[in-house]
N, C-alpha and C. Protein backbone atom coordinates (compact mmCIF):
# COMPACT_ATOMS: atom_id res chain seq x y z
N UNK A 1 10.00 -33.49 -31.55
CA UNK A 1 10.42 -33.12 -30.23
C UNK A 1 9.22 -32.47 -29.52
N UNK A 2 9.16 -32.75 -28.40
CA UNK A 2 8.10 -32.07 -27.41
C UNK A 2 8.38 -31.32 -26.34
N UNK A 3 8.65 -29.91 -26.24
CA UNK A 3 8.90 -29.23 -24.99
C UNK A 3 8.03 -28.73 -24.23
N UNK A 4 8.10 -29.08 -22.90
CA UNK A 4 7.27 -29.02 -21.92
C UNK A 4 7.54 -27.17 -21.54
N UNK A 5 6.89 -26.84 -21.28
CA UNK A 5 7.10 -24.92 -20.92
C UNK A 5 6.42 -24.75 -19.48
N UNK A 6 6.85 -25.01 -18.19
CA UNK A 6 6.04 -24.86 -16.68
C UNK A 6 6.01 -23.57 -16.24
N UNK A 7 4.82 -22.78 -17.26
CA UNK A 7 4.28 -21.20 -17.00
C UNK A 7 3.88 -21.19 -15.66
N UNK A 8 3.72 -22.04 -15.07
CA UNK A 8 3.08 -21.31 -13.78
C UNK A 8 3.76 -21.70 -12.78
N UNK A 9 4.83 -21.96 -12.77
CA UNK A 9 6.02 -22.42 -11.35
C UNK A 9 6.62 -20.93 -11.99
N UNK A 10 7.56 -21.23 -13.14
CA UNK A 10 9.04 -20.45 -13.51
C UNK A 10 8.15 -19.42 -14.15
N UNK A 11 7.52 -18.98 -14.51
CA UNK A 11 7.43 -17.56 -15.19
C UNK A 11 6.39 -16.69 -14.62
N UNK A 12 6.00 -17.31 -13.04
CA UNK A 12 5.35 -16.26 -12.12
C UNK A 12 6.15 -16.17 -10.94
N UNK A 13 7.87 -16.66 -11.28
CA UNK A 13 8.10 -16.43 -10.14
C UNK A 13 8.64 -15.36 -9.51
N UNK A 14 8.68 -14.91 -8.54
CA UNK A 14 9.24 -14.01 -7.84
C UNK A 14 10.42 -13.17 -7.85
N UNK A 15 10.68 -12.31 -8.66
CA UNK A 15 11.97 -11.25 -9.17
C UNK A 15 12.45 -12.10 -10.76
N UNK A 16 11.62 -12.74 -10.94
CA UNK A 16 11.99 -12.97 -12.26
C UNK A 16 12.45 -11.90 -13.68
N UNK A 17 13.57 -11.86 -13.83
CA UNK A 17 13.87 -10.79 -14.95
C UNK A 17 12.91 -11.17 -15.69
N UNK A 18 12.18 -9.92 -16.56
CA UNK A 18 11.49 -9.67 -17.32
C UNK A 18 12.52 -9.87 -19.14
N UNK A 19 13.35 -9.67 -19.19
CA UNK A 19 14.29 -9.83 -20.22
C UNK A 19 14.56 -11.23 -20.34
N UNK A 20 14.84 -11.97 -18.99
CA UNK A 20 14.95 -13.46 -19.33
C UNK A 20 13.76 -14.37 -19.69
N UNK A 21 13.00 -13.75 -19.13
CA UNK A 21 11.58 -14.43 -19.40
C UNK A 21 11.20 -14.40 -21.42
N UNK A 22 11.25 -13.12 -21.36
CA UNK A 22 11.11 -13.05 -22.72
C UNK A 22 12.13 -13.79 -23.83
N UNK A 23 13.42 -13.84 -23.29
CA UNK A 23 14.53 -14.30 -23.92
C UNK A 23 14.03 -16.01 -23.87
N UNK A 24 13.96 -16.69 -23.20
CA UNK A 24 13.08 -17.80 -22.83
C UNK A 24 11.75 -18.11 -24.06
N UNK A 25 11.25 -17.54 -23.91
CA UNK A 25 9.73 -17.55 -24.42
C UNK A 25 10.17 -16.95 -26.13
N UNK A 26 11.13 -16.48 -26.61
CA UNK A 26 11.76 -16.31 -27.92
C UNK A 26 12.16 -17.50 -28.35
N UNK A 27 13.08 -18.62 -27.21
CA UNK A 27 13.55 -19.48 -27.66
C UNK A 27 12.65 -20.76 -27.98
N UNK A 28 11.47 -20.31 -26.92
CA UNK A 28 10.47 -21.40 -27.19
C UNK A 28 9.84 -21.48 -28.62
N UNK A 29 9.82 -20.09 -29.41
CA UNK A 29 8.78 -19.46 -30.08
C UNK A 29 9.66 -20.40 -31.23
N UNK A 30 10.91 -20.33 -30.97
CA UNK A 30 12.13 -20.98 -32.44
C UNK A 30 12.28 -22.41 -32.51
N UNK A 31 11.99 -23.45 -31.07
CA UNK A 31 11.66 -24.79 -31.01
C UNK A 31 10.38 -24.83 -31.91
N UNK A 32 9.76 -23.93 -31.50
CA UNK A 32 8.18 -24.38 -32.40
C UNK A 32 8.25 -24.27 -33.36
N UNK A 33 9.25 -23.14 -33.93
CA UNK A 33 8.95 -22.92 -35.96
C UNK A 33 10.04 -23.92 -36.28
N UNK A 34 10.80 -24.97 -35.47
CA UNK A 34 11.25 -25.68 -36.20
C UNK A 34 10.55 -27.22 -35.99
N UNK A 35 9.46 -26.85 -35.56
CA UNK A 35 8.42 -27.99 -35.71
C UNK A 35 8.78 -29.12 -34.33
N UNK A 36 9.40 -28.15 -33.55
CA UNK A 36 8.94 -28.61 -32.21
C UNK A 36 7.02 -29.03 -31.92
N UNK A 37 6.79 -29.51 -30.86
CA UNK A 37 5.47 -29.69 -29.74
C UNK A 37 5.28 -28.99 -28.86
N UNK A 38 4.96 -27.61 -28.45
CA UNK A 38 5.45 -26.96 -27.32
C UNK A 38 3.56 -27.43 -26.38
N UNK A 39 4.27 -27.90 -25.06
CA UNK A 39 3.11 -27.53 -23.90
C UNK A 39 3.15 -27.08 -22.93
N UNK A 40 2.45 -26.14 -22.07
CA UNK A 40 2.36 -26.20 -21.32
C UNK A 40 1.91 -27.21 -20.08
N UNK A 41 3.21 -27.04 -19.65
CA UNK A 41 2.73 -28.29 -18.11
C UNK A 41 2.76 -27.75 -16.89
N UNK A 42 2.29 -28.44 -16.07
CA UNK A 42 2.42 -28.56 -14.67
C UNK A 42 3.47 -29.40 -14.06
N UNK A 43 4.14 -28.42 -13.08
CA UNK A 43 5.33 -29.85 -12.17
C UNK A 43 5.00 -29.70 -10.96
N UNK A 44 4.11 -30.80 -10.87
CA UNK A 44 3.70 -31.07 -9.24
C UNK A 44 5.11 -31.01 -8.40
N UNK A 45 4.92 -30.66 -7.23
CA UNK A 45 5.67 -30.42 -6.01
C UNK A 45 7.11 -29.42 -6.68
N UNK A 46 6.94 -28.65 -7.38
CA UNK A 46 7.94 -28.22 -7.92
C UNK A 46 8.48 -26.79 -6.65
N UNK A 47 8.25 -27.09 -5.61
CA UNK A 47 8.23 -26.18 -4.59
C UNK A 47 8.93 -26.87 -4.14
N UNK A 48 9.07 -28.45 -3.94
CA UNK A 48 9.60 -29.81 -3.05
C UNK A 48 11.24 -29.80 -3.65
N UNK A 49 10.82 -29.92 -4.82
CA UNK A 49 12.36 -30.30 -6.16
C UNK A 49 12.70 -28.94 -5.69
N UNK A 50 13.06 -27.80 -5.75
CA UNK A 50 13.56 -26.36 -5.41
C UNK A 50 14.24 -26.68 -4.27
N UNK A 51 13.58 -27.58 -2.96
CA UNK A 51 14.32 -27.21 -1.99
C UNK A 51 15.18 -28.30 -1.85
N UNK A 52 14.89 -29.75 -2.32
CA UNK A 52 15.47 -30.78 -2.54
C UNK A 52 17.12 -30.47 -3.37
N UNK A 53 16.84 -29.77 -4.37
CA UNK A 53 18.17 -29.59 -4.76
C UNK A 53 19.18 -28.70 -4.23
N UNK A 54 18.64 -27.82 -3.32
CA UNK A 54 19.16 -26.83 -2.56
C UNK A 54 19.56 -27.65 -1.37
N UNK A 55 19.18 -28.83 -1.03
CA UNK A 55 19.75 -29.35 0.31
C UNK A 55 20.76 -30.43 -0.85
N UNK A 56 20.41 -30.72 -1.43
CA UNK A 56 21.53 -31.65 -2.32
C UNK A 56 22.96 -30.82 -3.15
N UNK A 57 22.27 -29.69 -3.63
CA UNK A 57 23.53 -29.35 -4.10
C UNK A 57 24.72 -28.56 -2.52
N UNK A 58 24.04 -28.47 -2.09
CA UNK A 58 24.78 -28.38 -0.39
C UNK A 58 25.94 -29.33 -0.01
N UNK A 59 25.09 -29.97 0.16
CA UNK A 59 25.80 -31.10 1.03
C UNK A 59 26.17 -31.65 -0.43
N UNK A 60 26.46 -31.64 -1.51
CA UNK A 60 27.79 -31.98 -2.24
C UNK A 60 28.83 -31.26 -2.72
N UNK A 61 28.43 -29.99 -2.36
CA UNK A 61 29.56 -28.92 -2.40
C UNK A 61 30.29 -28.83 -1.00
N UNK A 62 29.79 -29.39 -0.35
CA UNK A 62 30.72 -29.39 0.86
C UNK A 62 31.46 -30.77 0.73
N UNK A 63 30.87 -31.76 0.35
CA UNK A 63 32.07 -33.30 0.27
C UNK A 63 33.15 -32.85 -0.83
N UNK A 64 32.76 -31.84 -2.11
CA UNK A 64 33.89 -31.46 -2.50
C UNK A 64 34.96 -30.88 -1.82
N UNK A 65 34.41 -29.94 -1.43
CA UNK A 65 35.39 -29.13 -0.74
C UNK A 65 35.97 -29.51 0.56
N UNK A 66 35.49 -30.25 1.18
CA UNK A 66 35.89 -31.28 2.71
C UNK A 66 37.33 -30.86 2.86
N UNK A 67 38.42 -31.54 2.00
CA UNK A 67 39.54 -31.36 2.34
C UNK A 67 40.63 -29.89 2.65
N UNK A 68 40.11 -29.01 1.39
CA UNK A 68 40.25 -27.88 1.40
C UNK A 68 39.77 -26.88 2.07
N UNK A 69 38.34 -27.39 2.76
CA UNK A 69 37.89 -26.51 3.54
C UNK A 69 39.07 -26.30 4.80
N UNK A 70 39.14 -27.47 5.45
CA UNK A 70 39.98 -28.20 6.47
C UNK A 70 41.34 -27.43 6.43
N UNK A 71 42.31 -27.47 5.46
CA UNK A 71 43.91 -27.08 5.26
C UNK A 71 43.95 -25.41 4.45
N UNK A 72 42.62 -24.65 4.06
CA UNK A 72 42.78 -23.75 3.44
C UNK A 72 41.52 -22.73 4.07
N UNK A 73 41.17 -22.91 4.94
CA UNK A 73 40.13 -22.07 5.77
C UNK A 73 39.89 -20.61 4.75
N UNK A 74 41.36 -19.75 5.48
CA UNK A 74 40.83 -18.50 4.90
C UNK A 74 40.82 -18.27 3.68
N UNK A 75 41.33 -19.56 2.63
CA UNK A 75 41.19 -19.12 1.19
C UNK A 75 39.64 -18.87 0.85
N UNK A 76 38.77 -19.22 1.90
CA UNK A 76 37.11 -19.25 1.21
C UNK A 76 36.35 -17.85 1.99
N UNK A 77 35.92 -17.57 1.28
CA UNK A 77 35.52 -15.90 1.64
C UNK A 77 34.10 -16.51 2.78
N UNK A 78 33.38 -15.83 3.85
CA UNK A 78 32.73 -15.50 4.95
C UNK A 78 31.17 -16.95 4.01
N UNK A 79 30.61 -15.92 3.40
CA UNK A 79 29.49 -16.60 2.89
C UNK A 79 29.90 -18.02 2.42
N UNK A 80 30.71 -18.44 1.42
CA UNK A 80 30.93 -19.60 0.81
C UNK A 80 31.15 -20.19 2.08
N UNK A 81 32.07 -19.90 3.04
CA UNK A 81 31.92 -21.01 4.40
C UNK A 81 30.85 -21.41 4.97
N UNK A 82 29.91 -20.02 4.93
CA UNK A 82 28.93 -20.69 5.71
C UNK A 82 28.05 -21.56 5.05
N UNK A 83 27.60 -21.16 3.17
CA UNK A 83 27.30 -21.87 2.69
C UNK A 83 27.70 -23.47 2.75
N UNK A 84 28.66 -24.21 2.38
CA UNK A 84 29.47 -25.26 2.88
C UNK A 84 29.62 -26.26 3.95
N UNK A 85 29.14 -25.23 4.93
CA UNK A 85 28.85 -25.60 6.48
C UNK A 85 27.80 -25.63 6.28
N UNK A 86 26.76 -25.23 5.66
CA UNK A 86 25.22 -25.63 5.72
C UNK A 86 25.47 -27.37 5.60
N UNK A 87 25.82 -27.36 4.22
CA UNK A 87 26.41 -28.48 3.66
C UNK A 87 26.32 -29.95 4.45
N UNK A 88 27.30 -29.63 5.67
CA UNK A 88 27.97 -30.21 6.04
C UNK A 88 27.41 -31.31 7.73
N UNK A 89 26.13 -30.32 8.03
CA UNK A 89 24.73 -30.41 8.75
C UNK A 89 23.90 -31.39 7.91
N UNK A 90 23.97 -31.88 6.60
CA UNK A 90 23.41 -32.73 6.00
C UNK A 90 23.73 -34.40 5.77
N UNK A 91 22.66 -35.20 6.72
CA UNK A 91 23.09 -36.78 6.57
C UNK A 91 22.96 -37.38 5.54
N UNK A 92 23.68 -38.43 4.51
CA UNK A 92 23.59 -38.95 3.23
C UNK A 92 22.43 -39.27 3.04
N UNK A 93 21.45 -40.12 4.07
CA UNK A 93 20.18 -40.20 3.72
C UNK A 93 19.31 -39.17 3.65
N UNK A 94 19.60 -38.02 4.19
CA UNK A 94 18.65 -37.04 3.63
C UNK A 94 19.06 -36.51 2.05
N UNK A 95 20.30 -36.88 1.74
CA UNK A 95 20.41 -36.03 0.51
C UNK A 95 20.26 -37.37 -0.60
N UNK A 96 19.80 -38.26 -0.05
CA UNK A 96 19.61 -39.60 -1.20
C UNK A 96 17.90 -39.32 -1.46
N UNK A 97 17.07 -38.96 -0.15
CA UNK A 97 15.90 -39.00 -0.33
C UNK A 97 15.51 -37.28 -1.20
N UNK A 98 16.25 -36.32 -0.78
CA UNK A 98 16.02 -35.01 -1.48
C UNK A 98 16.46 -35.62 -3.18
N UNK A 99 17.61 -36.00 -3.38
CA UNK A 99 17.45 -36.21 -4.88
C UNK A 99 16.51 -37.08 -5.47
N UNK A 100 16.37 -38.13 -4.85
CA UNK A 100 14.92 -38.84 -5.22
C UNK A 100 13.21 -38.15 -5.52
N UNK A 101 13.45 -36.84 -4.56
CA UNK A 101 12.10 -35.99 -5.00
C UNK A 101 12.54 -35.41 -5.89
N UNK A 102 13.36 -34.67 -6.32
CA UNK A 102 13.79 -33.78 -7.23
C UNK A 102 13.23 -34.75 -8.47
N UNK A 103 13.90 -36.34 -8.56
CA UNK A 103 14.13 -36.63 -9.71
C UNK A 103 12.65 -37.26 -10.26
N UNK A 104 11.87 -37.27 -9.43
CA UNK A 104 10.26 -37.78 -9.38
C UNK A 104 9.37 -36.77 -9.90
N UNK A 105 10.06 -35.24 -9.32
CA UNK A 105 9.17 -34.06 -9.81
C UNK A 105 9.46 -34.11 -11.43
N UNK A 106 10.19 -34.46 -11.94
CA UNK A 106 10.65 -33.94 -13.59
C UNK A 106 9.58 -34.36 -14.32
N UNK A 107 9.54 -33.38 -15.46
CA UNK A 107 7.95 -33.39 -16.33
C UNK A 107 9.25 -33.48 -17.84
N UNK A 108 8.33 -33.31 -19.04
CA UNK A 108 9.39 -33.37 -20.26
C UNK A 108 10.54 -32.91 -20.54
N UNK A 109 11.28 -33.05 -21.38
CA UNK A 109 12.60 -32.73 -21.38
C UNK A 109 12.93 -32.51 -22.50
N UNK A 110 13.12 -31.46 -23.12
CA UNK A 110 13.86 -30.49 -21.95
C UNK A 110 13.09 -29.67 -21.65
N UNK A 111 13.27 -28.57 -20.58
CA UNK A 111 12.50 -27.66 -19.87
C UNK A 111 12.45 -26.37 -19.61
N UNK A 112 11.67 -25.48 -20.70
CA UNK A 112 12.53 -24.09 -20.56
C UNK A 112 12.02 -23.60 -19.15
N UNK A 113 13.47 -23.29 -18.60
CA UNK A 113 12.89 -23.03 -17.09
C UNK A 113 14.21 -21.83 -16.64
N UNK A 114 13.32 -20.41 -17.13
CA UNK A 114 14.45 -19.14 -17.15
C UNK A 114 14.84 -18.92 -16.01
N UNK A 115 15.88 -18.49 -15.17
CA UNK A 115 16.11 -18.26 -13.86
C UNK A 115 16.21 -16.23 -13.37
N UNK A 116 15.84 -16.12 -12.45
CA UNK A 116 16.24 -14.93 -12.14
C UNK A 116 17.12 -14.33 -11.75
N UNK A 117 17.75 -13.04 -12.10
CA UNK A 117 18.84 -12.41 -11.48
C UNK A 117 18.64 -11.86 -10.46
C-alpha cells in the first residue's frame, strides 16, 4: 500500500487542531509499521478542489432538500437556509465542471488529510 501524506496543503493549514494533526500523523506512523509506503505529495490546485467541493456539496444539499425546504420552511434553523439557498444560486453546469476539478486534483489514495475544528 502507498499513502500519499499532503504536508503542505492540510498540515499548514489555518486553525488546524494541533491534537488532530498529531492524531493523523500517529496514524500515518501505524500504516508505515505495517509496511505501508508513506509519501509525501503535492496536490496541485488543492485551493481549486476546496472550493469546487464547497460549491458542489451546496448545490446538492439544496436538490436534497428542494422539497422540504418549500413545505417545511421554519423546520430549518436561519443559517442552514441560507446555507441551502447558497445552494440553490448554483447552475448544473457549474457544479458538473466544480466536480470535475475536484476529481482531477486527487493525488494517492487514500489521503491522510486531518480537518480542523
Amino acid at each position: 500500500m502507498r499513502v500519499g501524506v499532503a504536508r503542505p496543503w492540510f498540515f499548514d493549514a489555518e486553525g488546524l487542531d494541533p491534537h488532530v494533526a498529531r492524531v493523523v500523523l500517529d496514524a500515518v506512523d501505524v500504516l508505515r509499521e505495517i509496511g505501508a509506503t508513506v509519501v509525501d505529495v503535492e496536490v496541485p490546485y488543492a485551493a481549486v478542489a476546496q472550493d469546487a467541493n464547497v460549491v458542489t456539496a451546496r448545490s446538492e444539499a439544496f436538490a436534497h432538500h428542494r422539497r422540504t425546504l418549500a413545505s417545511r420552511w421554519t423546520d430549518y434553523g436561519r443559517p442552514t437556509r441560507a446555507m441551502l439557498g447558497l445552494g440553490a444560486l448554483v447552475a448544473p453546469a457549474t457544479t458538473w465542471r466544480c466536480s470535475g476539478s475536484a476529481r482531477r486534483s486527487a493525488g494517492p489514495s487514500p489521503r491522510c488529510t486531518p480537518t480542523s475544528t
